[in-house]
Protein backbone atom coordinates (compact mmCIF):
# COMPACT_ATOMS: atom_id res chain seq x y z
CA UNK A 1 129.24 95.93 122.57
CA UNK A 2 126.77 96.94 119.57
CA UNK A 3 127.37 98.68 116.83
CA UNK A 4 125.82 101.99 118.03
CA UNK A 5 127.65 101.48 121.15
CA UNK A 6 130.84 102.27 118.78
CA UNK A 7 129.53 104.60 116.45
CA UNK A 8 127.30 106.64 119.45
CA UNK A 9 124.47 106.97 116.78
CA UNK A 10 121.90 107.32 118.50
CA UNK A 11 123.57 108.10 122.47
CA UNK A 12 121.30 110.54 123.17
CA UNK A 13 118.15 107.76 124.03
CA UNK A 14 118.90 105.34 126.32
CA UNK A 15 115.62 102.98 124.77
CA UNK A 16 117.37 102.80 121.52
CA UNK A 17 115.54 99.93 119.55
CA UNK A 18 112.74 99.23 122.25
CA UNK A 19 109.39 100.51 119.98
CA UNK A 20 111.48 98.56 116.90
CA UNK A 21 111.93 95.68 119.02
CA UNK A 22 108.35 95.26 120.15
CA UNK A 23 106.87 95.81 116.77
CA UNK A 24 108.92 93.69 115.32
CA UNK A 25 108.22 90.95 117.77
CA UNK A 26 104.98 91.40 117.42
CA UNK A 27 105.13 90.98 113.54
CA UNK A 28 106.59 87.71 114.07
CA UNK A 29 104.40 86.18 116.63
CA UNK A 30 101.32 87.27 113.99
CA UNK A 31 103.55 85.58 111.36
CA UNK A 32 103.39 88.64 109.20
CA UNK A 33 106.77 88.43 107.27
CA UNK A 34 106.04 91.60 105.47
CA UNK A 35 105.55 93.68 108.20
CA UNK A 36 108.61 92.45 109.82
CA UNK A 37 110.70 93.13 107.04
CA UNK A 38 108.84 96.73 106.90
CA UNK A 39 110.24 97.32 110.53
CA UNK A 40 113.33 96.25 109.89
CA UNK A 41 113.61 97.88 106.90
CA UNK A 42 112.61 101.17 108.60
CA UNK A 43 114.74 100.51 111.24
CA UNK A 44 118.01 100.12 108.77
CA UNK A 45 117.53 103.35 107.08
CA UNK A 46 117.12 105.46 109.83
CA UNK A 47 120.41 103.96 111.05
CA UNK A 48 122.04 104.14 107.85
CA UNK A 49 120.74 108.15 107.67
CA UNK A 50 122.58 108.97 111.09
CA UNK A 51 125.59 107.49 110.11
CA UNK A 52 124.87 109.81 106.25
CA UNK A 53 124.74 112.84 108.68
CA UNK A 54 128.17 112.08 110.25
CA UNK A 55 130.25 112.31 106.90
């Protein structure tokens, strides 16, 4: 179980995480550090914006 599986952030798409995932991989196999910390990054604060929304 994930955490969005518990907190049912983002339910409503079943790809949750796939374009993140894939850019993210991709950032790696270029070795471009800073992009994968950009994607991450991005990632994060959209998260941490849902869970914002839910107080």
């Amino acid at each position: 179980m994930t955490l969005l599986d518990l907190t049912r952030l983002r339910h409503e798409d079943p790809n949750t995480g796939d374009d993140t995932h894939a850019a993210l991989v991709e950032a790696v196999t270029e070795g471009d550090a800073g992009r994968a910390a950009a994607v991450l990054l991005g990632e994060l604060e959209q998260t941490l914006e849902r869970l914002r929304e839910r107080e």
